[in-house]
N, C-alpha and C. Protein backbone atom coordinates (compact mmCIF):
# COMPACT_ATOMS: atom_id res chain seq x y z
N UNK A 1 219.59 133.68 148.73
CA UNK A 1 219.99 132.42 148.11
C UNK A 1 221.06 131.77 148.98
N UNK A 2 220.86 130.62 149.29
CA UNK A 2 221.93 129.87 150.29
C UNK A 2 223.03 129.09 149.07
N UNK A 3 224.12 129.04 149.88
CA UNK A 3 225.47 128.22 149.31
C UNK A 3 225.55 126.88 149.72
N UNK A 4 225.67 125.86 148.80
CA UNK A 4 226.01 124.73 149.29
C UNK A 4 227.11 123.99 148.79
N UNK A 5 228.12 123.97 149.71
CA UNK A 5 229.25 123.47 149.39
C UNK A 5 229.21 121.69 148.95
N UNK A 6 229.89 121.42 148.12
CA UNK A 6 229.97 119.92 147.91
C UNK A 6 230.88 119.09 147.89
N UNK A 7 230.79 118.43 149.09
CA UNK A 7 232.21 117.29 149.49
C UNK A 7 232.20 116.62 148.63
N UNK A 8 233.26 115.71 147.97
CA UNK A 8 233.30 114.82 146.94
C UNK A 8 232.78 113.45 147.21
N UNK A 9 232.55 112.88 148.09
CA UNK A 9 231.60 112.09 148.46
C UNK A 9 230.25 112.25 148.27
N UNK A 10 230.15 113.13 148.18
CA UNK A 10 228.34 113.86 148.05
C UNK A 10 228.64 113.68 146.39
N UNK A 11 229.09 114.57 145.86
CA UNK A 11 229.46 114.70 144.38
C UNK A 11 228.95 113.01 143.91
N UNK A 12 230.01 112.26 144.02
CA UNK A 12 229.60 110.86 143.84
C UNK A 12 228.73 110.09 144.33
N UNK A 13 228.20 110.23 144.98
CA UNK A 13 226.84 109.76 145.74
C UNK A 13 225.63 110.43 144.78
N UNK A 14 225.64 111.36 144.29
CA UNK A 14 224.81 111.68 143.09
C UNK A 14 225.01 110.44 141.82
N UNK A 15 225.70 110.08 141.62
CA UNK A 15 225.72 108.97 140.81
C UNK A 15 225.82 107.50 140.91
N UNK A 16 225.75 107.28 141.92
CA UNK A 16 226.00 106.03 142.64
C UNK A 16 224.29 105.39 143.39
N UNK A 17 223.85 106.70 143.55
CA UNK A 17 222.19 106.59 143.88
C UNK A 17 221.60 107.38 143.39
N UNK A 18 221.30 107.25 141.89
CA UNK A 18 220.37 107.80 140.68
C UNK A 18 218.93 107.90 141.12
N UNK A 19 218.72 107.27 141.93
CA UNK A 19 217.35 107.14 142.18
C UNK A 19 216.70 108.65 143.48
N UNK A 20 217.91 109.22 143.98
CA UNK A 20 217.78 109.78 144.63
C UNK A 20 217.87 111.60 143.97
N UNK A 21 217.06 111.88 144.19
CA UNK A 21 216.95 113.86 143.03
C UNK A 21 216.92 114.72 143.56
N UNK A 22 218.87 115.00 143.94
CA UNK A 22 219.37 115.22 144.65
C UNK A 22 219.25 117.01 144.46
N UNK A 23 218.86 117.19 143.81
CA UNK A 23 218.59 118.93 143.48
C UNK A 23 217.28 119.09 143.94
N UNK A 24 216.43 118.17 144.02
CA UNK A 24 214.79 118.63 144.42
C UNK A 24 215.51 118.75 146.04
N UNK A 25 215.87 117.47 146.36
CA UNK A 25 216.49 116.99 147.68
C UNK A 25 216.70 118.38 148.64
N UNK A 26 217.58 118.60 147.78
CA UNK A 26 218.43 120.02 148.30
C UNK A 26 217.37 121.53 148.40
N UNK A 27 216.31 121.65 147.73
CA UNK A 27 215.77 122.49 147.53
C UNK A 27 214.45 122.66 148.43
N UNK A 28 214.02 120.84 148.90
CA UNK A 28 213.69 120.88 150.05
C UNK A 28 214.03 120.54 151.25
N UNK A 29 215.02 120.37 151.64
CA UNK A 29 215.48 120.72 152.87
C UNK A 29 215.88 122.03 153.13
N UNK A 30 216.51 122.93 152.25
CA UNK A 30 216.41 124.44 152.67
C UNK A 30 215.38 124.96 152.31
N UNK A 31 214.02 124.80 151.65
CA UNK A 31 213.34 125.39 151.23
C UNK A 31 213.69 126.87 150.77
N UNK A 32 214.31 126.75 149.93
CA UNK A 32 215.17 128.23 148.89
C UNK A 32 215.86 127.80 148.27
N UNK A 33 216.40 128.61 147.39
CA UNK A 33 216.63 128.94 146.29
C UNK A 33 218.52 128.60 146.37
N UNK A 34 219.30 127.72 145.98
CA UNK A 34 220.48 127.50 146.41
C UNK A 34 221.62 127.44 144.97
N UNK A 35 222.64 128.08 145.48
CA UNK A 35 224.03 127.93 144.00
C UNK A 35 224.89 126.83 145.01
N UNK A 36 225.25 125.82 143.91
CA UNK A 36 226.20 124.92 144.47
C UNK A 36 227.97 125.37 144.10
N UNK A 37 228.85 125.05 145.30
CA UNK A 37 229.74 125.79 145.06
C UNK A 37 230.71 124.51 145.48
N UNK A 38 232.01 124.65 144.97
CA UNK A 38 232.73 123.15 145.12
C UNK A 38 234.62 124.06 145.39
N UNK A 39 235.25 123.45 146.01
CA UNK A 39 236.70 124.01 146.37
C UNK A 39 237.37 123.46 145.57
N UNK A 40 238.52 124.48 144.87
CA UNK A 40 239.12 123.94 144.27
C UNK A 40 240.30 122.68 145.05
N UNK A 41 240.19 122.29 145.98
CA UNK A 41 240.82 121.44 146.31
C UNK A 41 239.60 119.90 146.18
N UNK A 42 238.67 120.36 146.07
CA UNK A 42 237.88 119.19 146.22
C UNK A 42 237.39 118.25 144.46
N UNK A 43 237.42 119.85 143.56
CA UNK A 43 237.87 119.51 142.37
C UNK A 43 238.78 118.74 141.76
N UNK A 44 240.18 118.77 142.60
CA UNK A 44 241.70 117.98 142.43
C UNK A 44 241.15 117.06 142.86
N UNK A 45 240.82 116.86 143.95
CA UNK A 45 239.94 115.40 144.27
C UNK A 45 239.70 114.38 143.10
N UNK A 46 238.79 115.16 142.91
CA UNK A 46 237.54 114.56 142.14
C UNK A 46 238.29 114.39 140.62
N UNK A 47 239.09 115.07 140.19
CA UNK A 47 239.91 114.95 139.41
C UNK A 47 241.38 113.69 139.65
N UNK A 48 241.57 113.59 140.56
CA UNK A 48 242.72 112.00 140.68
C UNK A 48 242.02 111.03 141.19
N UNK A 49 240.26 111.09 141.45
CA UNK A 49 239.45 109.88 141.52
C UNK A 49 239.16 109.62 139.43
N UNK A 50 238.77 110.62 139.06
CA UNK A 50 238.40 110.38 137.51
C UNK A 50 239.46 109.51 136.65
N UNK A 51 240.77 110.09 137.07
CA UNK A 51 241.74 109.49 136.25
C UNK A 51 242.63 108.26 136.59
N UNK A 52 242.35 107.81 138.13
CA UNK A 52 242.55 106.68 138.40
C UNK A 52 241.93 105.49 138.08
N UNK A 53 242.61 104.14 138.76
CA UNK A 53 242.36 103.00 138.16
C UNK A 53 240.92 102.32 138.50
N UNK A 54 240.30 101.68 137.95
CA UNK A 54 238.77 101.20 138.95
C UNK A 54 238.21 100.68 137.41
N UNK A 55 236.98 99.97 137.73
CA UNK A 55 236.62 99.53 137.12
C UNK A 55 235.56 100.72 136.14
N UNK A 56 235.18 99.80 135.01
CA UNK A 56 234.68 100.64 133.82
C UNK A 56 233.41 101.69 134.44
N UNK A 57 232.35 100.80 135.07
CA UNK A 57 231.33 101.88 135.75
C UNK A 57 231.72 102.33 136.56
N UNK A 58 232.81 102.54 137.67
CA UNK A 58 233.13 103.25 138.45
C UNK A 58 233.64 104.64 137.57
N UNK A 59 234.59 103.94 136.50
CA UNK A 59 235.31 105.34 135.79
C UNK A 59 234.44 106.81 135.80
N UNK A 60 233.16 105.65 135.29
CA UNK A 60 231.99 106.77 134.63
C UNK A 60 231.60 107.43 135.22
N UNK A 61 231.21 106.96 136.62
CA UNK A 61 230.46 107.42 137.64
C UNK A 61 231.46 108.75 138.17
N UNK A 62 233.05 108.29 138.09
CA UNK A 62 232.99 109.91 138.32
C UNK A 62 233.66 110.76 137.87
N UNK A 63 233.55 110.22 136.06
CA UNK A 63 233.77 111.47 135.39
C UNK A 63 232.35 112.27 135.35
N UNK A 64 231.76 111.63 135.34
CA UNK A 64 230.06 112.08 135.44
C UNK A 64 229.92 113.27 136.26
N UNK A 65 230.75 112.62 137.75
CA UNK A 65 230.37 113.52 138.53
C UNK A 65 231.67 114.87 138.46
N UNK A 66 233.16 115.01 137.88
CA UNK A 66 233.40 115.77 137.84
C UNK A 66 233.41 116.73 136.84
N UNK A 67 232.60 116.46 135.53
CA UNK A 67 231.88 116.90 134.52
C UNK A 67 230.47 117.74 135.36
N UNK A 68 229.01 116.98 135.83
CA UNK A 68 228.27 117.83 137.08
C UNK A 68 228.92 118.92 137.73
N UNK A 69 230.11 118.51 138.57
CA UNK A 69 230.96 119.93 138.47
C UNK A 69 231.14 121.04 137.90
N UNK A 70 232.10 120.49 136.89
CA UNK A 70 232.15 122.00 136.43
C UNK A 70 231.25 122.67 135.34
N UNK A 71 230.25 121.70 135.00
CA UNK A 71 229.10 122.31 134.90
C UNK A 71 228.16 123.54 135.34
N UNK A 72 227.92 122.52 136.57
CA UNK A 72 226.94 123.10 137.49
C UNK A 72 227.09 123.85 138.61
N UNK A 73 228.61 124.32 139.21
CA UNK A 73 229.04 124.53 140.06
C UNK A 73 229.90 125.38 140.03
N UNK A 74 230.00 126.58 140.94
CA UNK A 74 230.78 127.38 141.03
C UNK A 74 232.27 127.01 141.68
N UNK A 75 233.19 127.28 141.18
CA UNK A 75 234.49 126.91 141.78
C UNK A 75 235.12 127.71 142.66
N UNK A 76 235.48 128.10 143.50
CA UNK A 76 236.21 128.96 144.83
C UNK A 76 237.26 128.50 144.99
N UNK A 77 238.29 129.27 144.81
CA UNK A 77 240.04 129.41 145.36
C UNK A 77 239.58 129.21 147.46
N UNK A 78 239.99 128.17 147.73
CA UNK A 78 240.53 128.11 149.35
C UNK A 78 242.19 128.73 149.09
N UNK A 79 242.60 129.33 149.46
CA UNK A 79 244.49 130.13 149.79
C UNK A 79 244.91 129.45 151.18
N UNK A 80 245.81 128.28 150.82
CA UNK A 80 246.48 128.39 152.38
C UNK A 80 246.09 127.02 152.89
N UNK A 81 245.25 126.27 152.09
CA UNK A 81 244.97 124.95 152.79
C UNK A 81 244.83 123.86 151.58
N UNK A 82 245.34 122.82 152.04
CA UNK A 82 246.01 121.57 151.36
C UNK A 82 244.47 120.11 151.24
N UNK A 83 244.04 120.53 152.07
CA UNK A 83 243.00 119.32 152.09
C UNK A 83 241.87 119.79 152.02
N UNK A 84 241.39 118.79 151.30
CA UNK A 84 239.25 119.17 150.84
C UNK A 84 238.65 119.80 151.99
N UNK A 85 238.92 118.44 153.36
CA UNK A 85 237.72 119.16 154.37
C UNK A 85 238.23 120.14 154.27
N UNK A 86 239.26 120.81 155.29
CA UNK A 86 239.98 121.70 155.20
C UNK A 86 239.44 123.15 154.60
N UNK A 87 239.40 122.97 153.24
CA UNK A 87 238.86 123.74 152.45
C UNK A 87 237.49 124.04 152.46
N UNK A 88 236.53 122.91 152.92
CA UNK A 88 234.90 123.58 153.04
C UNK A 88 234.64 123.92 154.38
N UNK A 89 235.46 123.68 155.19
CA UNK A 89 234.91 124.35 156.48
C UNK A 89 235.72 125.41 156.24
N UNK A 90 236.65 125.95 155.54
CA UNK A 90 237.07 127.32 155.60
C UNK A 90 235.77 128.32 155.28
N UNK A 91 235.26 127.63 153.65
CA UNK A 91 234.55 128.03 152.70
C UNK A 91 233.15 128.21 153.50
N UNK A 92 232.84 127.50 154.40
CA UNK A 92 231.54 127.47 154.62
C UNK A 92 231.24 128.71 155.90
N UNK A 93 232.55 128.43 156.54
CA UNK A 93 232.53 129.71 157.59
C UNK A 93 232.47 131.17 156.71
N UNK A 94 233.31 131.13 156.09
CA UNK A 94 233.41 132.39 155.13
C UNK A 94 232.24 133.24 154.19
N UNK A 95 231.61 131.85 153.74
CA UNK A 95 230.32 132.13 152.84
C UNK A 95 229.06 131.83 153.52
N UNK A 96 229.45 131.60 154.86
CA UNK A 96 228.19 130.87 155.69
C UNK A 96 227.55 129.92 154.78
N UNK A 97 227.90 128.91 154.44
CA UNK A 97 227.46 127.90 153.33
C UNK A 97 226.75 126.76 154.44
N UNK A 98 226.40 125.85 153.33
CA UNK A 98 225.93 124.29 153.95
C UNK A 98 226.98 123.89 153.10
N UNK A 99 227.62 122.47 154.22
CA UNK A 99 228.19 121.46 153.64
C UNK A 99 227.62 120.17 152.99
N UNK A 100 227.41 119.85 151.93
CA UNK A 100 226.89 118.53 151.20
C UNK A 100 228.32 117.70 151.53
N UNK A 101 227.51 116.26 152.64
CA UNK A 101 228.38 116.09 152.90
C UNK A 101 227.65 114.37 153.36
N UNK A 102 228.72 113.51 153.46
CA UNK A 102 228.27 111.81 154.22
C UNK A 102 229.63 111.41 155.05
N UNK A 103 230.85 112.14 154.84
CA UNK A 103 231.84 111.72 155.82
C UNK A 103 231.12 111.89 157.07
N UNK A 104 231.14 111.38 157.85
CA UNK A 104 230.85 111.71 159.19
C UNK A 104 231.84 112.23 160.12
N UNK A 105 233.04 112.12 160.03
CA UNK A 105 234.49 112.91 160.45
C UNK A 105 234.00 114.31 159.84
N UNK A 106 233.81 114.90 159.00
CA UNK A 106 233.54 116.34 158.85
C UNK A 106 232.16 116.67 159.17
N UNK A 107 231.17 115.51 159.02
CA UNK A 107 230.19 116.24 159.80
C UNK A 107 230.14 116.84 161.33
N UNK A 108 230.72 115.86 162.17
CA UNK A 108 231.16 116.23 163.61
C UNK A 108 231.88 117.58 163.80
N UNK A 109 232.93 117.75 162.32
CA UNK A 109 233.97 119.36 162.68
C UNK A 109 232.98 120.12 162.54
N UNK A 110 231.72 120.08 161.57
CA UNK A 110 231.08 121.29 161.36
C UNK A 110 230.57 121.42 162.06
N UNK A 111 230.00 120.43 162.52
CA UNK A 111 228.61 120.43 163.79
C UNK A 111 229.53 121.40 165.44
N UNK A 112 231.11 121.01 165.45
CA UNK A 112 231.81 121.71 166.74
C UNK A 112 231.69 123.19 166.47
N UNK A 113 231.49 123.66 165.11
CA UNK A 113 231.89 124.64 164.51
C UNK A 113 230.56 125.57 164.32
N UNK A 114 229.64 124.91 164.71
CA UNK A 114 227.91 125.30 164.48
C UNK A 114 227.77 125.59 162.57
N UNK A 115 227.98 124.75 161.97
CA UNK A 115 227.80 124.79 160.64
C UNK A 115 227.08 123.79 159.99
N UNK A 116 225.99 123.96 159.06
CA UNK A 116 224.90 123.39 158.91
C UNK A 116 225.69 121.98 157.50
N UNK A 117 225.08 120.94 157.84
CA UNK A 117 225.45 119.84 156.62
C UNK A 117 224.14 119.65 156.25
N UNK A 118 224.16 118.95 155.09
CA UNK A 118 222.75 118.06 154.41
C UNK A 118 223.69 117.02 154.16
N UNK A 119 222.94 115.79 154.47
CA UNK A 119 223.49 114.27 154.27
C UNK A 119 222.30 112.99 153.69
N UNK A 120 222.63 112.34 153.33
CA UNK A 120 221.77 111.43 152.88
C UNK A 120 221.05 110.74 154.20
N UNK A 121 220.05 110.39 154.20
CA UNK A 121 219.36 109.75 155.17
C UNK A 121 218.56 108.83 154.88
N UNK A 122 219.19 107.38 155.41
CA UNK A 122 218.02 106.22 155.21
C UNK A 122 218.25 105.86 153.77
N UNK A 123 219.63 106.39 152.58
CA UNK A 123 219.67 105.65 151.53
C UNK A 123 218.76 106.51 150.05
N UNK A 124 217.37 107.08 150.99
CA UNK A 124 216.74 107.35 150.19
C UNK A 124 216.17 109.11 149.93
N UNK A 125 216.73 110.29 150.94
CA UNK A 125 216.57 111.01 150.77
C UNK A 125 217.84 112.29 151.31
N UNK A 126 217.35 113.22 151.80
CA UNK A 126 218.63 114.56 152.04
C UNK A 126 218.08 115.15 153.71
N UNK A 127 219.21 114.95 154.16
CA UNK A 127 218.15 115.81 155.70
C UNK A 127 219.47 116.67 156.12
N UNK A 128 219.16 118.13 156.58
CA UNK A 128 219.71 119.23 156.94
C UNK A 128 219.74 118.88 158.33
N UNK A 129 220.98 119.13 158.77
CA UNK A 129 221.70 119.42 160.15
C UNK A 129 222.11 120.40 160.17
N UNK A 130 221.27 121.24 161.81
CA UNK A 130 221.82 122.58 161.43
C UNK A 130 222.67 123.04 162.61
N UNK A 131 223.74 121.90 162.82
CA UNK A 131 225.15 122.07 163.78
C UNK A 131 224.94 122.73 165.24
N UNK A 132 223.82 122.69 165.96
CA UNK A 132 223.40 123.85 166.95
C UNK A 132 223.98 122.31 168.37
């Protein structure tokens, strides 16, 4: 079973493009069987995006998504590091994970790092980079 870590951009991008099914998504680009796993720093994230100011459908969109969280997602202690990326390239080296990810600044660290991302592609689907 593969790990896939989830940047908070990804997180919200699940709700922002409904149209996109983002669990089939994920299931075919690794073709297997995957647990989604989220840092607790990326949680705090996603937690001072929920409770900040923005408009009414924005609110929703990501309590939505930090509700999907802790739902659906396993939470992991990072020890020792202050920032999200930070935290999934620790996590991903450690657990050999995939990063769910659309920053393109952390796609590049993982890719230096030979670590695999899935990113949205073209708006309308999920494509695996596998950092080589």
């Amino acid at each position: 079973m593969k790990r896939v870590l989830l940047d908070t951009n990804f997180v919200l991008s699940m709700f922002e493009r409904p149209r996109i099914p983002f669990e089939e998504e994920i299931s075919r680009v690794l073709n297997d069987t995957y647990t989604l796993i989220v840092t607790e720093q990326v949680l705090k994230e996603l937690e001072g995006i929920a409770s900040s100011k923005g408009t009414v459908m924005k609110k929703k969109k990501f309590k939505a998504g930090l509700e999907y969280v802790k739902t659906r997602c396993e939470i992991v202690r990072v020890e020792n590091v202050r920032k999200a990326d930070d935290s999934l390239i620790y996590a991903a080296e450690k657990l050999k994970g995939i990063v769910a990810t659309n920053d393109k600044e952390l796609r590049k660290k993982l890719k230096k790092k030979n670590l695999r991302t899935i990113f949205i592609r073209e708006g309308d689907h999920l494509e695996l980079d596998c950092g080589e």
